[in-house]
C-alpha atoms as a PDB file:
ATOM      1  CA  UNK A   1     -19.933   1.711  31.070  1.00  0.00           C
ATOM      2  CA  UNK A   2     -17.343   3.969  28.704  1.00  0.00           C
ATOM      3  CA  UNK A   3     -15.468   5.734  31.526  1.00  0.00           C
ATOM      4  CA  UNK A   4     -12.204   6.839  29.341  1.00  0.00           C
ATOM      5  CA  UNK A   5     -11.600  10.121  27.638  1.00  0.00           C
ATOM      6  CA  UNK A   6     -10.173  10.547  24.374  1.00  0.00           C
ATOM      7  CA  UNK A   7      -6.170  10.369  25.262  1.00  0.00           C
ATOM      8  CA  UNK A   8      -7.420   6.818  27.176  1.00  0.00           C
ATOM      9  CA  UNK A   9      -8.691   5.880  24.609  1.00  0.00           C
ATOM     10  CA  UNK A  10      -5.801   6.670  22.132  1.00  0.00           C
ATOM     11  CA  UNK A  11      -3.447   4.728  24.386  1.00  0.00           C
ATOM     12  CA  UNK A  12      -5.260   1.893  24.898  1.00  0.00           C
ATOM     13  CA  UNK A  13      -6.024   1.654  21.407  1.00  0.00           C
ATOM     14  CA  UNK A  14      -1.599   1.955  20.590  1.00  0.00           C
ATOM     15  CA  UNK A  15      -0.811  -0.171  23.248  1.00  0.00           C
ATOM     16  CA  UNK A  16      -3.287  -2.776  21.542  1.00  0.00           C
ATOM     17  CA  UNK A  17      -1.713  -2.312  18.321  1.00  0.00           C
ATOM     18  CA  UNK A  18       1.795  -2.835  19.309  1.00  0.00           C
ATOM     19  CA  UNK A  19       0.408  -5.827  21.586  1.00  0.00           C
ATOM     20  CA  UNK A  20      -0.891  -7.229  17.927  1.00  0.00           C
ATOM     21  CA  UNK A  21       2.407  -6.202  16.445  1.00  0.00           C
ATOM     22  CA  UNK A  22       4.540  -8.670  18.986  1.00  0.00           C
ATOM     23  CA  UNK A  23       1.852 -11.325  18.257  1.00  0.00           C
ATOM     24  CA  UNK A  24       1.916 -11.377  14.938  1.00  0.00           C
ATOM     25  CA  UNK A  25       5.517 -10.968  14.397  1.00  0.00           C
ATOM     26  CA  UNK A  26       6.296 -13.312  16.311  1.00  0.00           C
ATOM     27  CA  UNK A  27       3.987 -16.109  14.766  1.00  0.00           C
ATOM     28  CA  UNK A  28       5.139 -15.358  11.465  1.00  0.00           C
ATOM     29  CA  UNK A  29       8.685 -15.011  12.149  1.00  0.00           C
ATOM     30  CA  UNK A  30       8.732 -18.475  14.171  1.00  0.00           C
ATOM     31  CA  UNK A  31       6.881 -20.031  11.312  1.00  0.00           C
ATOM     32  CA  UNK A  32       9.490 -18.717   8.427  1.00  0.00           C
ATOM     33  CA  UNK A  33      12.365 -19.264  10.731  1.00  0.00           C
ATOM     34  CA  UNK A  34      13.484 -15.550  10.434  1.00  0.00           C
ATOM     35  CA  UNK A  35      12.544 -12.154  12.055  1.00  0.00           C
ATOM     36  CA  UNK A  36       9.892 -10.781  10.354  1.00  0.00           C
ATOM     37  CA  UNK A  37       8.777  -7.002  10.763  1.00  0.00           C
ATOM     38  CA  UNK A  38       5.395  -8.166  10.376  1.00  0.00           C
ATOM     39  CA  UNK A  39       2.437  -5.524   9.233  1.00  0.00           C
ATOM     40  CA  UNK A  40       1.166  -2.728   6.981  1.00  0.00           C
ATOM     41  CA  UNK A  41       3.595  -0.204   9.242  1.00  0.00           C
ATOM     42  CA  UNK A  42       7.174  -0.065   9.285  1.00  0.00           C
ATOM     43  CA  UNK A  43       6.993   0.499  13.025  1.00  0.00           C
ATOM     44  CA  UNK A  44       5.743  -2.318  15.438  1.00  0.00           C
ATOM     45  CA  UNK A  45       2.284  -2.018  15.236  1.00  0.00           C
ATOM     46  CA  UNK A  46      -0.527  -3.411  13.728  1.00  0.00           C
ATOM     47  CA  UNK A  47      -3.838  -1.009  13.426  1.00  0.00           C
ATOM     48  CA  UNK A  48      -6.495  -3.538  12.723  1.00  0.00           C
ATOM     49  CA  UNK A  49      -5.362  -5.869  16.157  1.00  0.00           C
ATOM     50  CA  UNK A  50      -5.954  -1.979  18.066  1.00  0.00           C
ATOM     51  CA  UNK A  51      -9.223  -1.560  15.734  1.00  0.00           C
ATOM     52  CA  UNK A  52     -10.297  -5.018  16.849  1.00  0.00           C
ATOM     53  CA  UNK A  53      -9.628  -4.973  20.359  1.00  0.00           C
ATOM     54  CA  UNK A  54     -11.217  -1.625  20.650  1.00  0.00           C
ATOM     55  CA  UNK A  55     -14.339  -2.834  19.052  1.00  0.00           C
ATOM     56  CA  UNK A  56     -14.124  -5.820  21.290  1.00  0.00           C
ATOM     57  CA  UNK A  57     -14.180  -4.238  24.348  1.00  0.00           C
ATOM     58  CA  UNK A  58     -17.268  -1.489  22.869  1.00  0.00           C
ATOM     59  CA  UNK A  59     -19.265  -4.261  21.901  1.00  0.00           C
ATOM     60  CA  UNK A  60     -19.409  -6.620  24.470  1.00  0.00           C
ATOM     61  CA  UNK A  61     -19.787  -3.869  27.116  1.00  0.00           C
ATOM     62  CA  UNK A  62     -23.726  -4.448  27.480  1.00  0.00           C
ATOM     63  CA  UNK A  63     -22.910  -8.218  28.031  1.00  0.00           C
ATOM     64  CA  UNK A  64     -19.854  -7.489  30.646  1.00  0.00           C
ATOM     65  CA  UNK A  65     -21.935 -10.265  32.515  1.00  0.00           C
ATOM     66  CA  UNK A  66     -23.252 -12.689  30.134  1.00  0.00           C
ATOM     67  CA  UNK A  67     -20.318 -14.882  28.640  1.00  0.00           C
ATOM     68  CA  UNK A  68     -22.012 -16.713  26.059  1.00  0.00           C
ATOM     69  CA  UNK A  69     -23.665 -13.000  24.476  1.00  0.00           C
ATOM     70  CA  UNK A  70     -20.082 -11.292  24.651  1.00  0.00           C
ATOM     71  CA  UNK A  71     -18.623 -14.577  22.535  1.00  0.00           C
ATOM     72  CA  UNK A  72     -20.839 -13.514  19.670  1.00  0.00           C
ATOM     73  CA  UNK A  73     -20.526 -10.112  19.925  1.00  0.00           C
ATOM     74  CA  UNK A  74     -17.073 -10.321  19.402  1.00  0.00           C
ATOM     75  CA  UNK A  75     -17.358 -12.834  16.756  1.00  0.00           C
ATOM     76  CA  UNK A  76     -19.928 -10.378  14.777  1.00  0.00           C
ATOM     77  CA  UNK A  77     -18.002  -7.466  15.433  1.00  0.00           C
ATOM     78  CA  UNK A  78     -14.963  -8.666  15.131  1.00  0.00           C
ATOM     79  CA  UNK A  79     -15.634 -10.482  11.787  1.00  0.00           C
ATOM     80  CA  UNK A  80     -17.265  -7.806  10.518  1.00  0.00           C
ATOM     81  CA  UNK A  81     -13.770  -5.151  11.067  1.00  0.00           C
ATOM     82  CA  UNK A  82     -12.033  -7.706   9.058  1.00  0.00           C
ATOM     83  CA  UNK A  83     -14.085  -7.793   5.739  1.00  0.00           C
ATOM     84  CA  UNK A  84     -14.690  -4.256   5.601  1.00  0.00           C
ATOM     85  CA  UNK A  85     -10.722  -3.716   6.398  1.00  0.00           C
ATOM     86  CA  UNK A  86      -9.979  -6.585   3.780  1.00  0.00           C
ATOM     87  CA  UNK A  87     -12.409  -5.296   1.082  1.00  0.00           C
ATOM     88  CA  UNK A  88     -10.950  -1.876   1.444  1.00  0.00           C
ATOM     89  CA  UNK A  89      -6.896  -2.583   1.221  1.00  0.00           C
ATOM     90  CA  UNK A  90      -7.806  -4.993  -1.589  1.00  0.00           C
ATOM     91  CA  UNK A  91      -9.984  -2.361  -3.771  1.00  0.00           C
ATOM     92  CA  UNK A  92      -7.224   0.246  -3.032  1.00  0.00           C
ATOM     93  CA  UNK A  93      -4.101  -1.449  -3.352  1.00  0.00           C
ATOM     94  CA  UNK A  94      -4.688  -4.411  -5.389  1.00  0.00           C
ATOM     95  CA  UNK A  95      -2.869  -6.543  -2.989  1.00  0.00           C
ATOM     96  CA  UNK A  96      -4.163  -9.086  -0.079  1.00  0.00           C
ATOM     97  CA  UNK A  97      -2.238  -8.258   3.318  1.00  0.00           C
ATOM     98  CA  UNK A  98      -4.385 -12.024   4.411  1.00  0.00           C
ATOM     99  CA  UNK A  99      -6.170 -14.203   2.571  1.00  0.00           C
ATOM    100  CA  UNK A 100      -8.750 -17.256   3.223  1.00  0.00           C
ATOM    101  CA  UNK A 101      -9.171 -18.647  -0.069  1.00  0.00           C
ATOM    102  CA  UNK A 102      -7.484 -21.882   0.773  1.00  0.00           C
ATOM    103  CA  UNK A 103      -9.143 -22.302   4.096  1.00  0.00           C
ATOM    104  CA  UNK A 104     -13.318 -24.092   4.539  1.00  0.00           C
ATOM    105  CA  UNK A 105     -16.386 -21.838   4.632  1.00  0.00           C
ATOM    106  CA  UNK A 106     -13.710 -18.825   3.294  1.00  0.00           C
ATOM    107  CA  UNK A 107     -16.344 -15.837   2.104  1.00  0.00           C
ATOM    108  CA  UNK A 108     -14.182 -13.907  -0.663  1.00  0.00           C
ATOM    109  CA  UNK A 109     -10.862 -14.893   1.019  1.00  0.00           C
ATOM    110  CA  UNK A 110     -11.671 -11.962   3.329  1.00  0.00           C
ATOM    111  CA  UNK A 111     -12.933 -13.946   6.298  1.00  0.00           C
ATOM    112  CA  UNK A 112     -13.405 -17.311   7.364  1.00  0.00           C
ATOM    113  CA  UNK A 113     -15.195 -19.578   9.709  1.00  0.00           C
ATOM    114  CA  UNK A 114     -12.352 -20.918  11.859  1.00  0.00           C
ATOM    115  CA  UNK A 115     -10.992 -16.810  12.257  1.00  0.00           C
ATOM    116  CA  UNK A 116     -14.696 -16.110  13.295  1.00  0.00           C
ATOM    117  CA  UNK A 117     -14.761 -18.462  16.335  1.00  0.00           C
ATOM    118  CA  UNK A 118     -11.244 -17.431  17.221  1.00  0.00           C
ATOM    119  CA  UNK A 119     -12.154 -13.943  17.231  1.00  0.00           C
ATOM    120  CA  UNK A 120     -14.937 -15.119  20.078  1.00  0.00           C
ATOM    121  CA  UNK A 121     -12.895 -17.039  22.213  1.00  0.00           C
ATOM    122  CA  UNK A 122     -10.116 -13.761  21.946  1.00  0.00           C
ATOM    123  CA  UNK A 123     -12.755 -11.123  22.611  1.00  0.00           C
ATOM    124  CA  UNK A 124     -13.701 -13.263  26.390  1.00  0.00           C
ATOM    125  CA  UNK A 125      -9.961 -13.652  26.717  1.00  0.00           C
ATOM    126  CA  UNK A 126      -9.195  -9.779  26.094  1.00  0.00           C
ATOM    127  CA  UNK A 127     -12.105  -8.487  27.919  1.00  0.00           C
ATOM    128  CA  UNK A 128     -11.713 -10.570  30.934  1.00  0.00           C
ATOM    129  CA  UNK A 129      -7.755 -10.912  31.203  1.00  0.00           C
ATOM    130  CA  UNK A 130      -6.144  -8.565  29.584  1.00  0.00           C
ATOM    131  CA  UNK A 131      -8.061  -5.766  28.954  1.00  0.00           C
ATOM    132  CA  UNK A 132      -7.784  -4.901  33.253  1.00  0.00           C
ATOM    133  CA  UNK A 133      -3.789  -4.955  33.737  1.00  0.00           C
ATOM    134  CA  UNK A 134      -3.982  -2.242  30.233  1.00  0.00           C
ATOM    135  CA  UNK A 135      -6.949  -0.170  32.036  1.00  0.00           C
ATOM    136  CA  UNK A 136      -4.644  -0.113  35.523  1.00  0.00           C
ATOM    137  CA  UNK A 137      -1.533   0.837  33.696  1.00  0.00           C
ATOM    138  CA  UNK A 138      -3.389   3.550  31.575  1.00  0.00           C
ATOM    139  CA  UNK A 139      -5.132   5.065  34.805  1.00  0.00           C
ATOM    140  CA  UNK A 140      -1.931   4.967  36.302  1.00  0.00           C
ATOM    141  CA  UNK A 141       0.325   7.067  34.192  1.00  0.00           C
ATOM    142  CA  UNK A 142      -0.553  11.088  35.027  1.00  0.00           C
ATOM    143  CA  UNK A 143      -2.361  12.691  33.038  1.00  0.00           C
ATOM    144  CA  UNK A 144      -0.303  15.359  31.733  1.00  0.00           C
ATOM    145  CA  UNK A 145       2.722  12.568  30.844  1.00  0.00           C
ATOM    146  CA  UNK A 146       0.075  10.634  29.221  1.00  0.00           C
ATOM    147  CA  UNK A 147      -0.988  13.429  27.163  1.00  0.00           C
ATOM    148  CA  UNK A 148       2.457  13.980  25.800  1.00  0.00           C
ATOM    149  CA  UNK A 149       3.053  10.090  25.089  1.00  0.00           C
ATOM    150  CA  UNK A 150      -0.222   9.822  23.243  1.00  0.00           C
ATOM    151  CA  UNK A 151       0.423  13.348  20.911  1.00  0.00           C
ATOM    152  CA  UNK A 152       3.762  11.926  19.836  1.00  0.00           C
ATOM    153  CA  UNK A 153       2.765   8.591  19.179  1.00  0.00           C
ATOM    154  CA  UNK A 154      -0.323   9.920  17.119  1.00  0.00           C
ATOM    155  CA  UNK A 155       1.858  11.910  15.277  1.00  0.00           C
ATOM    156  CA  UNK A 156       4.418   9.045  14.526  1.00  0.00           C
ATOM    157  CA  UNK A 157       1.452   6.618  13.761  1.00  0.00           C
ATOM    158  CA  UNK A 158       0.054   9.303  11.129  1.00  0.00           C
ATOM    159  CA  UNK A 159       3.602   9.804   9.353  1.00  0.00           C
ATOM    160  CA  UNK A 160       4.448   5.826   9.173  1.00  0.00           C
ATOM    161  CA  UNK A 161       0.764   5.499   7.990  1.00  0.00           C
ATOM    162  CA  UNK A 162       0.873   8.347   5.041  1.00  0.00           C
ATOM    163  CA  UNK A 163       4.351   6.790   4.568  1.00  0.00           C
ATOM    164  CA  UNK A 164       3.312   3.177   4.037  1.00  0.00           C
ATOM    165  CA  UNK A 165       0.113   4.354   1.988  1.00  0.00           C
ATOM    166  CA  UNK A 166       2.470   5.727  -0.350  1.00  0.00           C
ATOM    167  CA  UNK A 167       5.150   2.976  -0.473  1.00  0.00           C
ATOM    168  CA  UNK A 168       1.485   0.727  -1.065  1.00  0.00           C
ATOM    169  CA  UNK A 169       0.516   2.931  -3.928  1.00  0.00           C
ATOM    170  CA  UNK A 170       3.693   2.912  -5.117  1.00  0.00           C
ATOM    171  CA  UNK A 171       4.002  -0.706  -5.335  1.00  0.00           C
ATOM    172  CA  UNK A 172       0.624  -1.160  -6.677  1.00  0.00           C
ATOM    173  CA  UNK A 173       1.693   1.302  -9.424  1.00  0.00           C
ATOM    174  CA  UNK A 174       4.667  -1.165 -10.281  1.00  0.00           C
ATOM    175  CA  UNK A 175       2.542  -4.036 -10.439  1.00  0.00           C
ATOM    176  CA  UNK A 176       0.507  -2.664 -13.042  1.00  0.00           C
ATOM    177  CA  UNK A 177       3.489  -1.522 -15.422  1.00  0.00           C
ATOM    178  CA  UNK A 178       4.452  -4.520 -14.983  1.00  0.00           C
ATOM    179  CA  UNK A 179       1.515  -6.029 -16.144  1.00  0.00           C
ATOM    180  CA  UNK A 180       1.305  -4.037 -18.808  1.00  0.00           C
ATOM    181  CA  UNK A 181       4.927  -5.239 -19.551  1.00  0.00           C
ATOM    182  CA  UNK A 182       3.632  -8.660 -19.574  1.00  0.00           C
ATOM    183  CA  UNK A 183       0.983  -8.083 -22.135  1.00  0.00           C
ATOM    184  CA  UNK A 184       3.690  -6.559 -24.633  1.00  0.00           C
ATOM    185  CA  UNK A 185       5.840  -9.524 -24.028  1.00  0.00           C
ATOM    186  CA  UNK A 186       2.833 -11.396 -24.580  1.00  0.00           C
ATOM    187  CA  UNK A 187       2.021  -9.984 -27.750  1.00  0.00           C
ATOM    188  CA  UNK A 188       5.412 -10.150 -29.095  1.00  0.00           C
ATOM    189  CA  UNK A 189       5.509 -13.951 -28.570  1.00  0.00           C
ATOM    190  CA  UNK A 190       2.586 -14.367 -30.620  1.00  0.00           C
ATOM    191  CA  UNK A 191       3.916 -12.380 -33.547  1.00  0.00           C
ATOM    192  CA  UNK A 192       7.123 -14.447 -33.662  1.00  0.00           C
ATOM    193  CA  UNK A 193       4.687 -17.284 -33.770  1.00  0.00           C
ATOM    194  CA  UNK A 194       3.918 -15.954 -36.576  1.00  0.00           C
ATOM    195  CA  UNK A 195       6.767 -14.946 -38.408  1.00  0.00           C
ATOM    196  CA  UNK A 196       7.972 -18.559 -37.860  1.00  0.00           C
ATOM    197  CA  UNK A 197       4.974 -20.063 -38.857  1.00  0.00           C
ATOM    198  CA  UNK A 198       5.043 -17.920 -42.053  1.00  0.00           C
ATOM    199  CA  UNK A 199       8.304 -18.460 -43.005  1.00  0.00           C
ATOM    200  CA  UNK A 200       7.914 -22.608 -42.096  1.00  0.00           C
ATOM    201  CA  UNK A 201      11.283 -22.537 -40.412  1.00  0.00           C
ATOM    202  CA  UNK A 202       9.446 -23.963 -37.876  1.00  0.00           C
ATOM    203  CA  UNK A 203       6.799 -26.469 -36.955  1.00  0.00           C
ATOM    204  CA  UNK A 204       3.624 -24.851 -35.658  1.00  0.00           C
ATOM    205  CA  UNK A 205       3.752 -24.326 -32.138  1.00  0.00           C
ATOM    206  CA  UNK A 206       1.307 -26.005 -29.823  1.00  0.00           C
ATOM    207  CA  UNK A 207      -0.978 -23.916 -28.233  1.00  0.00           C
ATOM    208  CA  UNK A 208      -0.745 -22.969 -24.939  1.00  0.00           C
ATOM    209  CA  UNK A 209      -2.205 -25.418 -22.515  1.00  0.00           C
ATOM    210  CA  UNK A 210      -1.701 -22.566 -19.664  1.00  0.00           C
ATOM    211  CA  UNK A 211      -0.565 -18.802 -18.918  1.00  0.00           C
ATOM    212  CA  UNK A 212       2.865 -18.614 -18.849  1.00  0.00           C
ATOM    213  CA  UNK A 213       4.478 -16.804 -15.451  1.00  0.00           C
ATOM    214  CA  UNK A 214       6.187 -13.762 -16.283  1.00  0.00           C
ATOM    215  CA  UNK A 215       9.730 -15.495 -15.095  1.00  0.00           C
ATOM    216  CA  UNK A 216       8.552 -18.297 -17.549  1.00  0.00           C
ATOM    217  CA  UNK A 217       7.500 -15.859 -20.756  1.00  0.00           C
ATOM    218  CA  UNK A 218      10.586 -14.081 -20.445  1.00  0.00           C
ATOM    219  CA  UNK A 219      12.589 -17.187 -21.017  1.00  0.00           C
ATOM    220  CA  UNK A 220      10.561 -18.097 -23.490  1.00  0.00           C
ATOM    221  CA  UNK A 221      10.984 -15.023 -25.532  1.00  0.00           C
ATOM    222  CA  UNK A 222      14.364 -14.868 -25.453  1.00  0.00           C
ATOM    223  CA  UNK A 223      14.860 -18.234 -26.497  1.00  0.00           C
ATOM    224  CA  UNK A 224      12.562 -17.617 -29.730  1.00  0.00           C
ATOM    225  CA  UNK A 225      14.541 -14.222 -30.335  1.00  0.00           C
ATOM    226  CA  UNK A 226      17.871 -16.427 -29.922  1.00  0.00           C
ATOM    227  CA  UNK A 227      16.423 -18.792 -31.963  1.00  0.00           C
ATOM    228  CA  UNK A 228      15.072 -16.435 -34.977  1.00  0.00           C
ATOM    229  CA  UNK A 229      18.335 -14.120 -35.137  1.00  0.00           C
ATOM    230  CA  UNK A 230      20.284 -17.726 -35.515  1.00  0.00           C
ATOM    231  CA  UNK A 231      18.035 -18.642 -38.642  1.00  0.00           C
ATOM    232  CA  UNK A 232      18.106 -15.226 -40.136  1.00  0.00           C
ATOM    233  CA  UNK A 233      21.648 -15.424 -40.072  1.00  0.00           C
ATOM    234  CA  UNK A 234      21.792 -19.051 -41.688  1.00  0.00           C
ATOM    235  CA  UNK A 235      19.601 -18.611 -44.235  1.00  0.00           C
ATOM    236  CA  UNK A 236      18.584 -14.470 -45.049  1.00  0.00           C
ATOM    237  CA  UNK A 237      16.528 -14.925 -48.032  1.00  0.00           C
ATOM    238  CA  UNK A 238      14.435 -16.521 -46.426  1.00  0.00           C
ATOM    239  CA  UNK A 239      13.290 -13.206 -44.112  1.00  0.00           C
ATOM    240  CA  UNK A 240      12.210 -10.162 -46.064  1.00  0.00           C
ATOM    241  CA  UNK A 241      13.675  -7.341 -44.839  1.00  0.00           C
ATOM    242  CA  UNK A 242      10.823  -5.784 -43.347  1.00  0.00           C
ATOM    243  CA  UNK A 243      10.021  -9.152 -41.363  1.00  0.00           C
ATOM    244  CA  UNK A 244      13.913  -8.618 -40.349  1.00  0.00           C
ATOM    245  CA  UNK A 245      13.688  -5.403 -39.599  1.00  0.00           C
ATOM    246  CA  UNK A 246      10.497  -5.978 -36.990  1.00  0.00           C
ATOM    247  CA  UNK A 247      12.194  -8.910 -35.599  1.00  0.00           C
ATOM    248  CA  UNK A 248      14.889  -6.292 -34.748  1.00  0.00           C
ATOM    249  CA  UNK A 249      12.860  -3.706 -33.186  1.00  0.00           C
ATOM    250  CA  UNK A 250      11.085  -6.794 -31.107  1.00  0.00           C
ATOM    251  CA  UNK A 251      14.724  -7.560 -29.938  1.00  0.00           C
ATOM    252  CA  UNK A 252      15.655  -4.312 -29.085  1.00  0.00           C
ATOM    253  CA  UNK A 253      11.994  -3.944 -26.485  1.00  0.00           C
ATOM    254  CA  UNK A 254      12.992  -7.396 -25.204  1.00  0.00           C
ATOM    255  CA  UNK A 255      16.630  -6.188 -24.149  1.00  0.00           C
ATOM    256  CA  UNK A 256      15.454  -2.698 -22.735  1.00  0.00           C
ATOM    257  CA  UNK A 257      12.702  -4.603 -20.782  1.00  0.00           C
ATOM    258  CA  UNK A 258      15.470  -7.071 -19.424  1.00  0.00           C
ATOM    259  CA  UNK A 259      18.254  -3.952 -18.922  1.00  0.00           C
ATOM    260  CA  UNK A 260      15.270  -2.141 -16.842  1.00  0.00           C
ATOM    261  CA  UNK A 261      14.039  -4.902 -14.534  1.00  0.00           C
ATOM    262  CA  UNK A 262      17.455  -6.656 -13.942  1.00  0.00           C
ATOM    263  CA  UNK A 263      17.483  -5.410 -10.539  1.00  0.00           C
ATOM    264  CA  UNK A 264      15.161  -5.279  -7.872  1.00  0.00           C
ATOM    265  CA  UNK A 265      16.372  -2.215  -6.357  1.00  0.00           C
ATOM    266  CA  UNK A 266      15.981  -0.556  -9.797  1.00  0.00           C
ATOM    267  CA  UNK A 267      12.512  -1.470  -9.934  1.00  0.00           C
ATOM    268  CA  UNK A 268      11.319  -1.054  -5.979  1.00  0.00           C
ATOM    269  CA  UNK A 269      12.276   1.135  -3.539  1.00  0.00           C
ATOM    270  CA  UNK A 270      13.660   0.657   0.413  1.00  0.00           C
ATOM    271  CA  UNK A 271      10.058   0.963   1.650  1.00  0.00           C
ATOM    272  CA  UNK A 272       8.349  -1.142  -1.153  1.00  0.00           C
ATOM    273  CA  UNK A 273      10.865  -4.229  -0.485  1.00  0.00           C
ATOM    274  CA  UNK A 274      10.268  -3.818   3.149  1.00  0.00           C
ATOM    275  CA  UNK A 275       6.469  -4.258   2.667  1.00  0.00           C
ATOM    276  CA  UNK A 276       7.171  -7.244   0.690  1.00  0.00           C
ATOM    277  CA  UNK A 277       9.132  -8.800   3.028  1.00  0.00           C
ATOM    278  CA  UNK A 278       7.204  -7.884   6.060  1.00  0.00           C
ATOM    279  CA  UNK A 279       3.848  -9.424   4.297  1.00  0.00           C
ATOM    280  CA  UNK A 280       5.107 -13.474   2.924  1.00  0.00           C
ATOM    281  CA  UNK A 281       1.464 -14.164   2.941  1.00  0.00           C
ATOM    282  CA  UNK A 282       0.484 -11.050   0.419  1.00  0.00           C
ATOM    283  CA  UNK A 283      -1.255 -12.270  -1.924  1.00  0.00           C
ATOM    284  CA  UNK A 284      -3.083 -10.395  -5.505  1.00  0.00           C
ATOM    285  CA  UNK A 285      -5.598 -12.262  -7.831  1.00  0.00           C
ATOM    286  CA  UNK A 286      -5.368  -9.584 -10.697  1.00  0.00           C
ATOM    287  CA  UNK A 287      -1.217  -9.382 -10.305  1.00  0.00           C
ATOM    288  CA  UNK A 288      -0.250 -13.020  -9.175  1.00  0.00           C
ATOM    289  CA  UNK A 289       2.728 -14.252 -11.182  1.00  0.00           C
ATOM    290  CA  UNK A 290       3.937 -11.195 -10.951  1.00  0.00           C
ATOM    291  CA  UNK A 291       3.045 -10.087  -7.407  1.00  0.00           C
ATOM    292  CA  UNK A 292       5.110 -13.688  -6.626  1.00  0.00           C
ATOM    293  CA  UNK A 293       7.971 -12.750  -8.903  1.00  0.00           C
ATOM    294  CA  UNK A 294       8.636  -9.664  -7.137  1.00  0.00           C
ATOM    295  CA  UNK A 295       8.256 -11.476  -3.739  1.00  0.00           C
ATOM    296  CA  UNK A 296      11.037 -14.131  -4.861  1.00  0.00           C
ATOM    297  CA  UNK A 297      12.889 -11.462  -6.239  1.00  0.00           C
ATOM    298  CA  UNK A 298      13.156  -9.870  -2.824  1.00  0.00           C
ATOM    299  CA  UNK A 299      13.606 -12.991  -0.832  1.00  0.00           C
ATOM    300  CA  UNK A 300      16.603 -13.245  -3.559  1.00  0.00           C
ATOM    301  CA  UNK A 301      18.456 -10.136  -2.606  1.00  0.00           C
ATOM    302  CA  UNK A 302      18.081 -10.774   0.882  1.00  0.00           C
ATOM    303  CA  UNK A 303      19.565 -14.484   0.808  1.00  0.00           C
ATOM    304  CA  UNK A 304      22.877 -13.286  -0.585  1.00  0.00           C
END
């Protein structure tokens, strides 16, 4: 039976997110060796480990006596918080805060099998060890003291949450310039290809037996540029001076690209790096090489 008014029920549900918040952080930052803020939040907690537990505890209440029935309740319930969650950050943001692909019976990288028997064995183990000792400390705190630790918190929550949303956006919004970018870059490659190919300065290039990382292309385009302003220089006649003239205009992009994206804190903000570096597992289909560019990038400035 549901014997908790609202205020209960926001503390619980805090006190389950910043339980999730020490778990997680502290998984991730044993695994990397270093201390990870770990989450979508800046502050320690984690909203989908309060979600979860909350829904735990709701759904297994009509089998408070019946073991095996509250296992799959929590695995159903429990499964079924994390797809909709994972579906929803991954539509909005373009970015993967977790991601199954890589692990068996995966559905969409959202959820997997081996996280869906977890979350059953963890709903038992919440509602029968540790949801009590959180129920006597919440019933014990008066009410009026309560109220006031619950307002602030939900107003703190709300302002690191419209906060992060935006530092999300934001980065999602650099992603795709910088995608963009990529595609320009792209395109400039190929019409060197064929200026060079034109001109026979060169032999024809192979074709590309994959997609080049961004890190990779511009390397690669700066070595043709290199290359091309050496020959022009060796043997003019050879360039028209409307083929010389483009060739100078693709230089002149290339270096403003490079002069714009030299640094990382030119390109994200406090709030964006923080994200990235509280997330090593983030992962994007649509922005990959670049989404893992950014992430070394980061993981760059911080190592010196």
């Amino acid at each position: 039976m549901i014997h908790y008014n609202i205020v209960q029920w926001l503390f619980i549900f805090y006190t389950y997110c910043f339980l999730g918040w020490c778990f997680e952080s502290a998984y991730v930052s044993l695994r990397d060796g270093h201390l990870i803020n770990r989450g979508f939040l800046r502050g320690p907690f984690l909203p989908l480990y309060g979600s979860g537990a909350t829904m735990m505890y709701v759904v297994s209440l009509p089998f408070q006596d019946h073991v095996i029935l509250t296992y799959f309740a929590g695995c159903i319930g429990a499964t079924a918080l994390e797809y909709i969650t994972g579906v929803t950050m991954d539509a909005l943001f373009n970015v993967r805060y977790w991601d199954y692909t890589r692990k068996k019976f995966n559905f969409q990288g959202h959820i997997c099998l081996s996280s869906t028997i977890a979350w059953g064995f963890l709903t038992i183990f919440m509602t029968r060890v540790i949801h009590k000792p959180i129920e006597r400390f919440t019933f014990s705190i008066p009410p009026r003291f309560l109220w006031y630790i619950t307002l602030l918190l939900t107003f703190y929550l709300a302002a690191d949450l419209a906060l992060s949303v935006k530092a999300a956006m934001d980065l999602r919004m650099v992603l795709i310039k910088m995608q963009r970018v990529k595609e320009e870059m792209e395109r400039m490659q190929k019409r060197l290809d064929v200026i060079v190919a034109f001109n026979h300065e060169e032999k024809e290039q192979k074709k590309q037996e994959r997609e080049l990382r961004m890190d990779e292309l511009t390397d690669s385009l700066g070595q043709r540029l290199s290359s091309i302003k050496e020959m022009i220089q060796n043997a003019p006649s050879a360039y028209i001076e409307s083929v010389r003239d483009e060739i100078a205009e693709l230089r002149a992009r290339y270096n403003l690209y490079m002069e714009r994206h030299r640094n990382v804190d030119e390109m994200l903000s406090f709030y964006e790096q923080d994200m990235l570096r509280n997330n090593p597992d983030m992962s994007s289909a649509k922005f990959k090489d670049i989404l893992d560019l950014l992430k070394s990038m980061v993981a760059d400035r911080m190592s010196k």
